[in-house]
N, C-alpha and C. Protein backbone atom coordinates (compact mmCIF):
# COMPACT_ATOMS: atom_id res chain seq x y z
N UNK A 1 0.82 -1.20 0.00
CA UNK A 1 0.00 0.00 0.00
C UNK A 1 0.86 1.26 0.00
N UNK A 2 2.12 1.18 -0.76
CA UNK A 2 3.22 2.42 -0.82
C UNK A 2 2.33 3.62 -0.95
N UNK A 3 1.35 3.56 -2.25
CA UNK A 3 1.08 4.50 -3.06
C UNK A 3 -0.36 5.01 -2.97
N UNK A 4 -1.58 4.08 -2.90
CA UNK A 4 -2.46 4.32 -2.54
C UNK A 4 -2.93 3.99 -1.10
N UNK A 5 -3.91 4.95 -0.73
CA UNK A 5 -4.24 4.93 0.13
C UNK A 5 -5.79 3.63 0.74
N UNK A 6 -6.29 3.55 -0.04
CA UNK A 6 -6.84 2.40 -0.54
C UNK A 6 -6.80 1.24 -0.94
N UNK A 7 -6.72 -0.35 -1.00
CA UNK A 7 -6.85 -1.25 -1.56
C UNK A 7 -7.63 -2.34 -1.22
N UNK A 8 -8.88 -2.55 -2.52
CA UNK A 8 -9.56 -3.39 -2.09
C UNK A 8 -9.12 -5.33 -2.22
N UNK A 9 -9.06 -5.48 -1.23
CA UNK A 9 -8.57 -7.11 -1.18
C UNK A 9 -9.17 -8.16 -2.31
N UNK A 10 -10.95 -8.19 -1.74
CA UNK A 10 -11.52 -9.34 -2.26
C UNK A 10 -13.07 -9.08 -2.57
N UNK A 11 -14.02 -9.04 -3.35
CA UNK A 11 -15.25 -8.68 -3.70
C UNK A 11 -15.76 -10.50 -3.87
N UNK A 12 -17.08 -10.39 -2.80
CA UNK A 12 -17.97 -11.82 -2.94
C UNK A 12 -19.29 -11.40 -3.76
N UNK A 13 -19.89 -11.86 -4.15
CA UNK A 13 -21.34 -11.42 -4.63
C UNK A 13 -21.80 -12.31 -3.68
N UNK A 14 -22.77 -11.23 -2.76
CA UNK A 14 -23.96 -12.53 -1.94
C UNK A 14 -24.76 -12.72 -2.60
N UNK A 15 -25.66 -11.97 -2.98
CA UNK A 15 -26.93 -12.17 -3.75
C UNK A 15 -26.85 -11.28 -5.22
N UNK A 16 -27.46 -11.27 -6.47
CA UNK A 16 -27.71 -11.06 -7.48
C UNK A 16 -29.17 -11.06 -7.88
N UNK A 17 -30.21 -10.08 -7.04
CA UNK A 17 -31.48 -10.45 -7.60
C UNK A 17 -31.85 -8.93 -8.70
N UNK A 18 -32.31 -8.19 -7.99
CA UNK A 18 -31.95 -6.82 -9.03
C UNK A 18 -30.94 -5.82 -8.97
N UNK A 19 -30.09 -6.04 -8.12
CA UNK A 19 -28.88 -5.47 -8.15
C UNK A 19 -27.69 -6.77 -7.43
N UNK A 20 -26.33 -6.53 -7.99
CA UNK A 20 -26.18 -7.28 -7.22
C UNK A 20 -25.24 -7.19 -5.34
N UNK A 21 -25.49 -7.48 -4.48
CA UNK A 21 -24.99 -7.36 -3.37
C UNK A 21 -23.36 -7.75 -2.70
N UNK A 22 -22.33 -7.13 -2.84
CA UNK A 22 -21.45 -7.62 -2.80
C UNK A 22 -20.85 -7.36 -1.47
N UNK A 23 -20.07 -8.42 -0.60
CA UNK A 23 -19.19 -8.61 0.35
C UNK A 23 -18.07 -7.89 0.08
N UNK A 24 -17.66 -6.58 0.24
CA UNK A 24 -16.22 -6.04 -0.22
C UNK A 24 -15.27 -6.03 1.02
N UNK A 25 -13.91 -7.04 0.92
CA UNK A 25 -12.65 -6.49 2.01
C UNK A 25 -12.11 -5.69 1.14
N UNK A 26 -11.38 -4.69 2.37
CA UNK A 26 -10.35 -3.62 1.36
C UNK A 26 -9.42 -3.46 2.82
N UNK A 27 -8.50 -2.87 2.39
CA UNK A 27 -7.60 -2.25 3.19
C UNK A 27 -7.47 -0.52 3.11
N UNK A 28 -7.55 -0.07 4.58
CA UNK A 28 -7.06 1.38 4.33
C UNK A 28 -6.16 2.18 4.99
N UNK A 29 -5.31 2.74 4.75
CA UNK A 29 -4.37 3.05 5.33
C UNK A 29 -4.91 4.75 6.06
N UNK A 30 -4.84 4.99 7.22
CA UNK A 30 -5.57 5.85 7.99
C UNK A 30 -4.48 7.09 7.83
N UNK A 31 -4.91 7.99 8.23
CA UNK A 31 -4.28 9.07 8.44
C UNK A 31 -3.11 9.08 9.62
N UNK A 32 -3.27 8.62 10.78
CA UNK A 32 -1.77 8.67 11.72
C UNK A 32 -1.32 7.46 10.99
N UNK A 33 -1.09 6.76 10.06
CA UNK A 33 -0.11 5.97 9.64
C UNK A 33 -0.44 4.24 9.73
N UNK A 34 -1.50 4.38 10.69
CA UNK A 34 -2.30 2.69 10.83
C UNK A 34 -3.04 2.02 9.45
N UNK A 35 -2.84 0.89 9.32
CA UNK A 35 -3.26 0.25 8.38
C UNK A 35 -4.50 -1.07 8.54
N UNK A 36 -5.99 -0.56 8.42
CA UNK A 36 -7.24 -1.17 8.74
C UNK A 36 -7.24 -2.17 7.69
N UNK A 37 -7.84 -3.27 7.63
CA UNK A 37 -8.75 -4.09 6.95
C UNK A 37 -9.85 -3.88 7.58
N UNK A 38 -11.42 -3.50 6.69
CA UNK A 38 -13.04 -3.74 6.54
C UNK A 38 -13.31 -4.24 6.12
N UNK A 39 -14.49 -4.53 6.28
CA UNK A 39 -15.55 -5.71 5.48
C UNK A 39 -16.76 -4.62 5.25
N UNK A 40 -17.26 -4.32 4.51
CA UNK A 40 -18.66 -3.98 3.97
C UNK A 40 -19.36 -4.65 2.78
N UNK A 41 -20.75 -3.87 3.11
CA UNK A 41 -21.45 -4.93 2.10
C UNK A 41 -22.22 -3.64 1.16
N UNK A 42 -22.10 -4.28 -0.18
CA UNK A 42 -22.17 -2.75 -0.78
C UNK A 42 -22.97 -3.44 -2.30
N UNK A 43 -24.33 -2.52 -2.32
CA UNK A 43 -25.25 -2.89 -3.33
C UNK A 43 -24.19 -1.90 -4.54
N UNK A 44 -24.08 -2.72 -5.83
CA UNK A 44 -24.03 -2.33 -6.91
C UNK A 44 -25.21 -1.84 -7.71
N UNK A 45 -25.11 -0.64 -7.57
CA UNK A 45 -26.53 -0.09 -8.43
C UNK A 45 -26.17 0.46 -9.66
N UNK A 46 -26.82 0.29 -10.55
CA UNK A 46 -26.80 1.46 -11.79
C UNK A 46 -26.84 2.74 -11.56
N UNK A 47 -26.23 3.05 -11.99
CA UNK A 47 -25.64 4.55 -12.04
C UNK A 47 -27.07 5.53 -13.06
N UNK A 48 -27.58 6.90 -12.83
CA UNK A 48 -28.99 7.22 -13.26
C UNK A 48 -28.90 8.56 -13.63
N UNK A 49 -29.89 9.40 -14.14
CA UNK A 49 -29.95 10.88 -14.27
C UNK A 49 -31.26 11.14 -14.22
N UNK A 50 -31.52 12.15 -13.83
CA UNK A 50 -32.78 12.97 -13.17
C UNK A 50 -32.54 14.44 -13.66
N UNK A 51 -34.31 14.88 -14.13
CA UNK A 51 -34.08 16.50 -14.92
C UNK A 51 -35.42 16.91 -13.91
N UNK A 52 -35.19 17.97 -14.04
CA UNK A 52 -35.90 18.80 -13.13
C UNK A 52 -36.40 19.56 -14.20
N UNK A 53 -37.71 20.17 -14.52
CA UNK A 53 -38.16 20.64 -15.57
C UNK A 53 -39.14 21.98 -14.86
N UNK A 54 -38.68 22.76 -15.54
CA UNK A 54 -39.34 24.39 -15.15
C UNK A 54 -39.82 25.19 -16.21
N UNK A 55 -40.36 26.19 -16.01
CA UNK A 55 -41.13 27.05 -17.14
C UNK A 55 -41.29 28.65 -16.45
N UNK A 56 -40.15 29.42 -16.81
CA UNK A 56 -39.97 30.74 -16.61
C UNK A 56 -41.07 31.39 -16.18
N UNK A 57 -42.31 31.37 -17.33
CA UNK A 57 -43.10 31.79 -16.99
C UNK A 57 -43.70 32.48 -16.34
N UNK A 58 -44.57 30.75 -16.10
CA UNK A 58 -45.39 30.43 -15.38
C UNK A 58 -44.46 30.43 -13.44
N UNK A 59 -43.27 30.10 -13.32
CA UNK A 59 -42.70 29.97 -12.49
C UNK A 59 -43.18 28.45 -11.76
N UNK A 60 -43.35 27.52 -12.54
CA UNK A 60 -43.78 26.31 -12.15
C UNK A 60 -42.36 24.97 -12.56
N UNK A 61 -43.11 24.15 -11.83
CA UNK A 61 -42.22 22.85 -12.34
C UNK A 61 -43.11 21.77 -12.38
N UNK A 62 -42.29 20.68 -12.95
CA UNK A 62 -43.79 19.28 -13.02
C UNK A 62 -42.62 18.14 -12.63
N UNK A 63 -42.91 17.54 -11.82
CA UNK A 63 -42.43 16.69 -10.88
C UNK A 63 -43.41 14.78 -11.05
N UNK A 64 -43.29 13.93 -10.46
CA UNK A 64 -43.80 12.91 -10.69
C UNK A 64 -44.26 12.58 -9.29
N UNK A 65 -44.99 11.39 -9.03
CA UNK A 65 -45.58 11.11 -7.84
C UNK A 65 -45.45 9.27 -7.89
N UNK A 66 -44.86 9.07 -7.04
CA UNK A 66 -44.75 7.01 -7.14
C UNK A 66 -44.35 6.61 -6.04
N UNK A 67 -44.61 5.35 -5.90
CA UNK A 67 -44.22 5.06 -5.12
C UNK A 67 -42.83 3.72 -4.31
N UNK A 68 -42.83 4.37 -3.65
CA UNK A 68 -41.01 3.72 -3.22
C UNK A 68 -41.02 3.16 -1.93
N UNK A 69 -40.69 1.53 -2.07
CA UNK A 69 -40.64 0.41 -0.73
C UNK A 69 -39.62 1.18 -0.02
N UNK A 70 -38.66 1.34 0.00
CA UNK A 70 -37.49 2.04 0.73
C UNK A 70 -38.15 3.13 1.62
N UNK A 71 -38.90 3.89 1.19
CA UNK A 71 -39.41 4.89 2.05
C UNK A 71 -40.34 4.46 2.96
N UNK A 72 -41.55 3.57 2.39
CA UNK A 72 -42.62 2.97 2.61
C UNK A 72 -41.74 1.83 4.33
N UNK A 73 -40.44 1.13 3.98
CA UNK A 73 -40.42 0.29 5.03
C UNK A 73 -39.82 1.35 6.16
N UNK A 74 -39.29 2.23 6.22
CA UNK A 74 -38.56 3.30 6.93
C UNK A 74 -39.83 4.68 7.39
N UNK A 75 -41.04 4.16 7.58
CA UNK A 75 -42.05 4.73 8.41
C UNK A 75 -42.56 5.99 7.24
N UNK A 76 -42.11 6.28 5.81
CA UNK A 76 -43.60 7.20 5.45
C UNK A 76 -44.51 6.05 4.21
N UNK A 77 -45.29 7.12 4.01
CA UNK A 77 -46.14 6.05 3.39
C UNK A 77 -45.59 5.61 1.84
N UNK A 78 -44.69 6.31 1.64
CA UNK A 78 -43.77 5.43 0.03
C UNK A 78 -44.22 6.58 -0.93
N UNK A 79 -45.12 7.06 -1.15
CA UNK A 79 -45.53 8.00 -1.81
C UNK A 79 -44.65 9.37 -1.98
N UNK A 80 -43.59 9.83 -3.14
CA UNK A 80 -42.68 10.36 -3.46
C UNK A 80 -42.97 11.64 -4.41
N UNK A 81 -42.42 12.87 -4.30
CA UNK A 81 -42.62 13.71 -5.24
C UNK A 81 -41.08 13.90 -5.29
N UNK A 82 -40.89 13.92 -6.72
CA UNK A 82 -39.88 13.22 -7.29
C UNK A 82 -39.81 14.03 -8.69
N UNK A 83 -38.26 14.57 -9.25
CA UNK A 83 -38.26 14.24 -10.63
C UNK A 83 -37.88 13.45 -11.33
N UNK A 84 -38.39 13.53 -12.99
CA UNK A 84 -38.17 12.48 -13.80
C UNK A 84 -37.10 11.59 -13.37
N UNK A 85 -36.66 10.66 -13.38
CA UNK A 85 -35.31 9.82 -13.54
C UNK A 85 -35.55 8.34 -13.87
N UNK A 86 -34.23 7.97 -13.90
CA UNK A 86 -34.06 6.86 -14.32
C UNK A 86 -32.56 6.03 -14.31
N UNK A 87 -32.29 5.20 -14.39
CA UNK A 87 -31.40 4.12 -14.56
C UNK A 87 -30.48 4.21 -16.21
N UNK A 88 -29.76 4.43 -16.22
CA UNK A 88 -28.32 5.19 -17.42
C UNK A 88 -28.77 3.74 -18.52
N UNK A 89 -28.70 2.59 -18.29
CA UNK A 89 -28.84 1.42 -19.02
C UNK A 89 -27.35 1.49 -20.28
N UNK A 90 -26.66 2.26 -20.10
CA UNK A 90 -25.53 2.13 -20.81
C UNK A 90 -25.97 3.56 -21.97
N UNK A 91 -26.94 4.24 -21.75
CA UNK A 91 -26.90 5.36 -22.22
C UNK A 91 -26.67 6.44 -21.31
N UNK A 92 -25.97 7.46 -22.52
CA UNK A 92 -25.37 8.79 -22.30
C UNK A 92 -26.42 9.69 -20.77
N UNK A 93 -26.05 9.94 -20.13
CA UNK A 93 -26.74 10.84 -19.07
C UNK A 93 -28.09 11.60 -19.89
N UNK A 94 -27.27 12.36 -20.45
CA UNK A 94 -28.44 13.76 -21.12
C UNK A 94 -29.15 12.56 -21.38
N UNK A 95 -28.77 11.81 -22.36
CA UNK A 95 -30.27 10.95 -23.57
C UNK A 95 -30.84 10.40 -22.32
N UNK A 96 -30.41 9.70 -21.23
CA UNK A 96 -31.15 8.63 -20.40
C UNK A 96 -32.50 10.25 -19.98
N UNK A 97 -32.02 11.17 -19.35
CA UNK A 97 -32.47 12.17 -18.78
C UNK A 97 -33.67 12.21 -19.84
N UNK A 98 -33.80 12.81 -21.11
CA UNK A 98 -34.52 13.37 -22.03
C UNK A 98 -35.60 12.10 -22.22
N UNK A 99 -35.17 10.62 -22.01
CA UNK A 99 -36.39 9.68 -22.29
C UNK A 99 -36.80 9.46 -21.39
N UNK A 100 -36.36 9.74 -20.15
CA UNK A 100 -37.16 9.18 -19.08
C UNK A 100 -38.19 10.58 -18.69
N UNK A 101 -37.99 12.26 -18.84
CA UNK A 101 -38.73 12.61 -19.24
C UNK A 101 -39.77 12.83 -19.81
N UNK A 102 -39.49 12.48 -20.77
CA UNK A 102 -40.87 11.78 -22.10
C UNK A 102 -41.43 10.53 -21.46
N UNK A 103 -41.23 9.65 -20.99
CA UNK A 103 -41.96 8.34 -20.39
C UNK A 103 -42.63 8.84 -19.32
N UNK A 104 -41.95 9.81 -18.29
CA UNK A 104 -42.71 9.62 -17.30
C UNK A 104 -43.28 11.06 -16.96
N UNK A 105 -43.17 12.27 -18.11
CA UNK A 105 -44.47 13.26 -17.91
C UNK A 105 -44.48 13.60 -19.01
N UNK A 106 -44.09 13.16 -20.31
CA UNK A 106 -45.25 13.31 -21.31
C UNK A 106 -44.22 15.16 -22.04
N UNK A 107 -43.45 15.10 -21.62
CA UNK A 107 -42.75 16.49 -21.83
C UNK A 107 -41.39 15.97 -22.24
N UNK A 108 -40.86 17.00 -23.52
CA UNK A 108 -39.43 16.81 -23.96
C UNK A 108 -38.53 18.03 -23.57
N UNK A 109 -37.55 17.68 -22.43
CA UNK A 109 -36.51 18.73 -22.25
C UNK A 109 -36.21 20.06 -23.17
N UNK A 110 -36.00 21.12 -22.78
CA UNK A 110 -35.73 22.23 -24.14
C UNK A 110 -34.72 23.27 -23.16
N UNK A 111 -33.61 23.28 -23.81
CA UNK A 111 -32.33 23.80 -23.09
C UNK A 111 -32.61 23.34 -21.87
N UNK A 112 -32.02 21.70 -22.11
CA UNK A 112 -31.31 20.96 -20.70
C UNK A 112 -29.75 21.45 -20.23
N UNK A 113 -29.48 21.62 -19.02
CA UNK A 113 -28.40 21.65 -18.82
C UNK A 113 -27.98 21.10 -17.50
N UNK A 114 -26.51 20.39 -17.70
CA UNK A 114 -25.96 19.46 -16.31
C UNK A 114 -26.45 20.76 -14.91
N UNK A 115 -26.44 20.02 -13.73
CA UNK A 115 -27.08 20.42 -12.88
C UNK A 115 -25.36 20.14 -12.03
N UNK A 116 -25.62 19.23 -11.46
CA UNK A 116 -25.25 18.59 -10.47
C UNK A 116 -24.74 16.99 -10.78
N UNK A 117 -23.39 16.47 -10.19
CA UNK A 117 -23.63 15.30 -9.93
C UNK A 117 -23.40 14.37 -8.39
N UNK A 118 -24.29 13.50 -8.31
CA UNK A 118 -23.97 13.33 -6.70
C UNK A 118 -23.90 11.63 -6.80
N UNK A 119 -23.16 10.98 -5.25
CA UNK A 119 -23.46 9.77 -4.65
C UNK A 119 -24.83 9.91 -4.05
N UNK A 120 -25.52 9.22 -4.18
CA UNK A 120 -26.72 9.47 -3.08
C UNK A 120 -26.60 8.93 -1.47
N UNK A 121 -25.67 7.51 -1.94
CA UNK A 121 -25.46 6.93 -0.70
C UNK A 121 -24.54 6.12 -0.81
N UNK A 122 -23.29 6.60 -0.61
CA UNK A 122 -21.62 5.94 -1.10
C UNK A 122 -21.94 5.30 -0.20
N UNK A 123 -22.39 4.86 1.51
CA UNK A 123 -21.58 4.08 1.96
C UNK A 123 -22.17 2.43 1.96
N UNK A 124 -23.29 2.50 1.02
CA UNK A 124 -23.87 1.68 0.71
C UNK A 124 -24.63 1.15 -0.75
N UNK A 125 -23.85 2.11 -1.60
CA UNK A 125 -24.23 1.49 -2.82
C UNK A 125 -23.49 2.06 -3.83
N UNK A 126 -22.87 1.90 -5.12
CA UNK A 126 -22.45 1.80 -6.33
C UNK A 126 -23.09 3.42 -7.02
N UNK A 127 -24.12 3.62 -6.61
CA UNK A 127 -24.84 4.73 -8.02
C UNK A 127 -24.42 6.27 -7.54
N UNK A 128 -23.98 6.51 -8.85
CA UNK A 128 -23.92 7.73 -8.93
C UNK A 128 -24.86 8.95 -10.10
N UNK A 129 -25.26 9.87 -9.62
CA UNK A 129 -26.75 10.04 -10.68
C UNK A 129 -26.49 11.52 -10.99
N UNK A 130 -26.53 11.79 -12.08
CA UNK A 130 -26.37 13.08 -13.16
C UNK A 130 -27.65 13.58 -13.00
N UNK A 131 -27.47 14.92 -12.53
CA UNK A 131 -28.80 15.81 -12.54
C UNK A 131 -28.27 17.18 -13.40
N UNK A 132 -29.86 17.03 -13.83
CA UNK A 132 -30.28 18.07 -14.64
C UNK A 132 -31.37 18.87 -14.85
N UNK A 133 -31.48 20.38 -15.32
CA UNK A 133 -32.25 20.77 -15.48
C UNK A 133 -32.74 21.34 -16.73
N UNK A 134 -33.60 21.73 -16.96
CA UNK A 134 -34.50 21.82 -18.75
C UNK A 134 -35.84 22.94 -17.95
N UNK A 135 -35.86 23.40 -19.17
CA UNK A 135 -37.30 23.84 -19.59
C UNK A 135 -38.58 23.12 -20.09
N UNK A 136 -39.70 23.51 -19.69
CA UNK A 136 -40.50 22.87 -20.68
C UNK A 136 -41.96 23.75 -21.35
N UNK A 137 -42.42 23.51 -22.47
CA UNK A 137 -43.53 24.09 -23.06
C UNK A 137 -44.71 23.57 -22.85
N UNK A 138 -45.46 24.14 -21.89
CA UNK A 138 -47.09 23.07 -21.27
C UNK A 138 -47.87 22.72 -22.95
N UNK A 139 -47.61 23.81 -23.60
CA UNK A 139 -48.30 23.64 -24.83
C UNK A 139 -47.91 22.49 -26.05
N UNK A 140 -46.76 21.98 -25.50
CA UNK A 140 -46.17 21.17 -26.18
C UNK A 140 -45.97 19.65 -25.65
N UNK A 141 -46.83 19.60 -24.87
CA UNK A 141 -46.88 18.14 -24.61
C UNK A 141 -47.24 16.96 -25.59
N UNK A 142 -46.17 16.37 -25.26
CA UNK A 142 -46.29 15.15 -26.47
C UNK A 142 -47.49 13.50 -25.97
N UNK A 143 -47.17 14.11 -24.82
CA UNK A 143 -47.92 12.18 -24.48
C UNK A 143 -48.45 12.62 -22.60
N UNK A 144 -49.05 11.52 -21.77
CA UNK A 144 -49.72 11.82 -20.64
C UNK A 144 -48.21 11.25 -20.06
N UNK A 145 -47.77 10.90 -19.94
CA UNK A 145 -46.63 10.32 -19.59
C UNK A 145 -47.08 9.42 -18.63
N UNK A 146 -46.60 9.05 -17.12
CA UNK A 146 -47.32 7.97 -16.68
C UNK A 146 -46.08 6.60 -16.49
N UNK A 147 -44.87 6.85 -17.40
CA UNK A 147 -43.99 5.77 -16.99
C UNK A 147 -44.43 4.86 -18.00
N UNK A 148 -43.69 3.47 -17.77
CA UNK A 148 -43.90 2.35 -18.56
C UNK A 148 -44.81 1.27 -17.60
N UNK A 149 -45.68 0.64 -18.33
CA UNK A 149 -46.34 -0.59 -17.43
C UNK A 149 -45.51 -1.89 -17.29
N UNK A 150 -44.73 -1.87 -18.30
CA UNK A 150 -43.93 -3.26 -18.75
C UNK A 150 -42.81 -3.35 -17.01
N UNK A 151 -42.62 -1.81 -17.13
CA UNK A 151 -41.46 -1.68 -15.93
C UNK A 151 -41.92 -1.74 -14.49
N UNK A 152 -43.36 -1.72 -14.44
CA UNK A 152 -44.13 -1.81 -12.81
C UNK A 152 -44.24 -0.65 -12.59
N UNK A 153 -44.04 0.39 -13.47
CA UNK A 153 -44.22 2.10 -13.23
C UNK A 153 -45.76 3.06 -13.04
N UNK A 154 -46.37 3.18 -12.28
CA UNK A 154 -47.70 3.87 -12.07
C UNK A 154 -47.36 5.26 -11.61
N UNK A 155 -47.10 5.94 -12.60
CA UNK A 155 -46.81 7.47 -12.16
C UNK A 155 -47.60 8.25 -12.20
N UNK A 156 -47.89 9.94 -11.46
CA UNK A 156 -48.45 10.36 -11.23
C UNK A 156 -47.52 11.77 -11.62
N UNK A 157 -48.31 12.27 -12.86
CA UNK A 157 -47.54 13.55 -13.20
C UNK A 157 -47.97 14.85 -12.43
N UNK A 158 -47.33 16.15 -12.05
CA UNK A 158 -47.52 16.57 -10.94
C UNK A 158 -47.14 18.13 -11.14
N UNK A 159 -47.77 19.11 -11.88
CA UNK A 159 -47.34 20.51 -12.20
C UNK A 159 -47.74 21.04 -11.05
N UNK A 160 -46.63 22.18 -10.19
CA UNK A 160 -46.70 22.99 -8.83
C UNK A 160 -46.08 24.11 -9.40
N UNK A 161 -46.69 25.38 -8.52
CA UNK A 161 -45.76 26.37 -8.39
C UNK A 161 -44.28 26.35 -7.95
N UNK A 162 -43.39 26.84 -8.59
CA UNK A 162 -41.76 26.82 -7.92
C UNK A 162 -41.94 27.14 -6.46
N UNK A 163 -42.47 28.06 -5.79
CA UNK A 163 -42.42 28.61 -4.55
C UNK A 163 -42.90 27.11 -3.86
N UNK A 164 -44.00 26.67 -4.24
CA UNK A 164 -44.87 26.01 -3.49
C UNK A 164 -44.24 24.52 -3.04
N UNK A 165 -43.10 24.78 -4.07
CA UNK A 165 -42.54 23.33 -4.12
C UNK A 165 -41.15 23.22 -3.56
N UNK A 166 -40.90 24.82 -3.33
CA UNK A 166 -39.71 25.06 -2.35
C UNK A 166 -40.30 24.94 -0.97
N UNK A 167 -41.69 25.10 -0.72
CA UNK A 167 -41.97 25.48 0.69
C UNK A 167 -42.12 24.24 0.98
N UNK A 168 -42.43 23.15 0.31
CA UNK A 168 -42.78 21.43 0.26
C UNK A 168 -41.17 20.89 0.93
N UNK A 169 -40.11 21.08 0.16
CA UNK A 169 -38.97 21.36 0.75
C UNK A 169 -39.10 21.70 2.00
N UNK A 170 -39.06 22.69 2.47
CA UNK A 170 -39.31 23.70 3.74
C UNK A 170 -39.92 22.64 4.78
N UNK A 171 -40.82 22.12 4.26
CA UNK A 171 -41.82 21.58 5.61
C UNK A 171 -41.50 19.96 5.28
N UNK A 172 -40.73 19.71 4.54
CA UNK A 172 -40.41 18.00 4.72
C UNK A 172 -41.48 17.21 3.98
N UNK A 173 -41.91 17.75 3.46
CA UNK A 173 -43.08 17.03 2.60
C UNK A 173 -42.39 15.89 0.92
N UNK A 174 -41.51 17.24 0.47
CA UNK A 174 -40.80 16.46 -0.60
C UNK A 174 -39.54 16.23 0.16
N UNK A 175 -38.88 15.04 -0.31
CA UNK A 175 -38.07 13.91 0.55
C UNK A 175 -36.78 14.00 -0.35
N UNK A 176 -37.37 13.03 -1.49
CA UNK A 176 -36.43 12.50 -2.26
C UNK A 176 -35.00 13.64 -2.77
N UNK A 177 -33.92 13.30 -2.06
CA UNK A 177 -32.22 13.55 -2.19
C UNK A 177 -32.42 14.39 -3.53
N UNK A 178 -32.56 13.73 -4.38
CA UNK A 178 -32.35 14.00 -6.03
C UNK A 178 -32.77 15.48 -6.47
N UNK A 179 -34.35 15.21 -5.84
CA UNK A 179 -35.36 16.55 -6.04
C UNK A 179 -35.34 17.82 -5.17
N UNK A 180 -34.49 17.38 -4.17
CA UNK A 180 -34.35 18.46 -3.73
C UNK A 180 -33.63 19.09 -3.52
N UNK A 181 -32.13 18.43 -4.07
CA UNK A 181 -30.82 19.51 -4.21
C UNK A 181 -31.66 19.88 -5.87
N UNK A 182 -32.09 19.56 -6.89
CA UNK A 182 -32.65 19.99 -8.24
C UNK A 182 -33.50 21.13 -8.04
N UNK A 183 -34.03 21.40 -6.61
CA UNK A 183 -35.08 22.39 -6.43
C UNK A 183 -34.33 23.24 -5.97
N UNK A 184 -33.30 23.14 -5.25
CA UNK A 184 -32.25 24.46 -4.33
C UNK A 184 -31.48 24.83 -5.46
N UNK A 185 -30.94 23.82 -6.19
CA UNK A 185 -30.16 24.45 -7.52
C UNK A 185 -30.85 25.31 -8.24
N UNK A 186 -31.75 25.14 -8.76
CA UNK A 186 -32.93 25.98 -9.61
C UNK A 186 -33.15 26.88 -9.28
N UNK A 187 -33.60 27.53 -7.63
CA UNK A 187 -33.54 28.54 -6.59
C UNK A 187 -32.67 29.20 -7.15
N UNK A 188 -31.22 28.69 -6.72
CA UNK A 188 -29.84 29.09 -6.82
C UNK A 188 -29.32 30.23 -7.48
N UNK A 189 -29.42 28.99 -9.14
CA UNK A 189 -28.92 29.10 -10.08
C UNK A 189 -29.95 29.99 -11.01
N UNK A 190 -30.77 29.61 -11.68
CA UNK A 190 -32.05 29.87 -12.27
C UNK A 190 -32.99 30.72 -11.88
N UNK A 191 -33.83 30.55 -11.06
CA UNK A 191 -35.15 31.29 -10.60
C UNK A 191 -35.68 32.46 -9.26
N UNK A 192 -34.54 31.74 -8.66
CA UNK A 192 -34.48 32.62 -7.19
C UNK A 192 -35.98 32.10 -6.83
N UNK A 193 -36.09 32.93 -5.70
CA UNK A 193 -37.16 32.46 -4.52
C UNK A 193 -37.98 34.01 -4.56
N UNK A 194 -39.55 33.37 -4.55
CA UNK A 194 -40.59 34.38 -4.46
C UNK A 194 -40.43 35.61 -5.62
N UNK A 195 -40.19 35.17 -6.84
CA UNK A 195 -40.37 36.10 -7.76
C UNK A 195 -39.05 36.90 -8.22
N UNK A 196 -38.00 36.88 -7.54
CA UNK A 196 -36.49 37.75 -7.42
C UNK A 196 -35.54 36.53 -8.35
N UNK A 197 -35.84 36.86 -9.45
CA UNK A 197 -34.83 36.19 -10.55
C UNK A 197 -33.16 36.12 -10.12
N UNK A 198 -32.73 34.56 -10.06
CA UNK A 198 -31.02 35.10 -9.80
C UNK A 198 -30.24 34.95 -11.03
C-alpha cells in the first residue's frame, strides 16, 4: 500500500437479484499511519440521471408522484414527489435524462443543462446520478406520460408552483435527495425564490 491509500482485497457477490450485493474487504491506510482491513457490504446499483423541468413563466415545475418500498419500510407512506429519472442502461446521461422525461411526464426537455452530480449513498451502494435541469412548453406536450407498465411504473404527473414546491422542501413534505438539491439548484442558479430572478 506504498502509493495508494486504498486497496480493495476481495469482492464476494452474496446475492444477485436486481442489483447485485457484494461482500467487499479492502484495506485502508488511515491518516496517523495505521493500516485497517473492513468488510462492507455494498449494493451495486446502476448509475442514473434525473431532470428537473421548469417554465420561466409560469414559475412552475412538473415533478412525478410514485411510489417507493425504501421509504414505505422506513415509516412514510412510500408516496414520493420526485423528478423524472431513471437508470443510465448504458446510455449517455443527457439521452437517459430526455427519455425518461418523455416516459414519465409526457414532456421533452428544451435547453437541458448538467445540474449537479452526486453519490446518493456511497456508503452503501455503487450509483452515482447526473442531474439536470430543462425547460419545458405546457403547450407542447407530447404524451400523458405515466412511466412504462412493462417496468411496474404507475406514475403520477404533478405541475406545482416553484415557490410552493420550495416550501414542500421547507416543511419535509418532498423527501427525495435528487429533487431536492434539483429544487435548491434551480432557486440558486435559475429562478431565485418568491419572484427575485437570480
Amino acid at each position: 500500500m506504498a502509493g495508494e491509500p486504498v486497496r480493495v482485497l476481495r469482492e464476494d457477490i452474496i446475492a444477485d437479484n436486481y442489483f447485485p450485493l457484494k461482500k467487499v474487504e479492502y484495506e485502508q491506510r488511515c491518516r496517523d499511519g495505521r493500516t485497517q482491513t473492513l468488510t462492507r457490504e455494498i449494493y451495486g446499483c446502476a448509475s442514473g440521471a434525473a431532470v428537473l423541468l421548469y417554465n420561466r413563466e409560469r414559475r412552475s415545475v412538473v415533478l412525478t408522484r410514485q411510489f417507493r418500498i425504501g421509504a414505505r419500510l422506513n415509516g412514510h407512506d412510500g408516496y414520493l414527489l420526485e423528478a423524472a429519472a431513471g437508470m443510465l442502461d448504458d446510455a449517455a446521461p443527457g439521452k437517459r435524462a430526455r427519455c425518461e422525461s418523455l416516459e414519465e411526464t409526457g414532456y421533452a426537455p428544451v435547453n437541458m443543462r448538467p445540474a449537479l452530480q452526486v453519490f446518493p449513498s456511497p456508503a452503501s451502494t455503487t450509483e452515482r446520478v447526473h442531474l439536470f435541469v430543462a425547460e419545458y412548453d405546457p403547450a407542447a406536450r407530447r404524451g400523458a406520460g405515466g412511466g412504462l407498465a412493462e417496468e411496474g411504473e404507475d406514475i403520477e404527473v404533478v405541475e406545482m408552483d416553484f415557490d410552493d414546491a420550495l416550501a414542500r422542501v421547507d416543511s419535509g413534505e418532498i423527501m427525495d435527495a435528487k429533487t431536492v438539491l434539483l429544487l435548491l439548484y434551480l432557486e440558486r442558479k435559475v429562478l431565485g425564490r418568491h419572484g427575485e430572478a437570480s
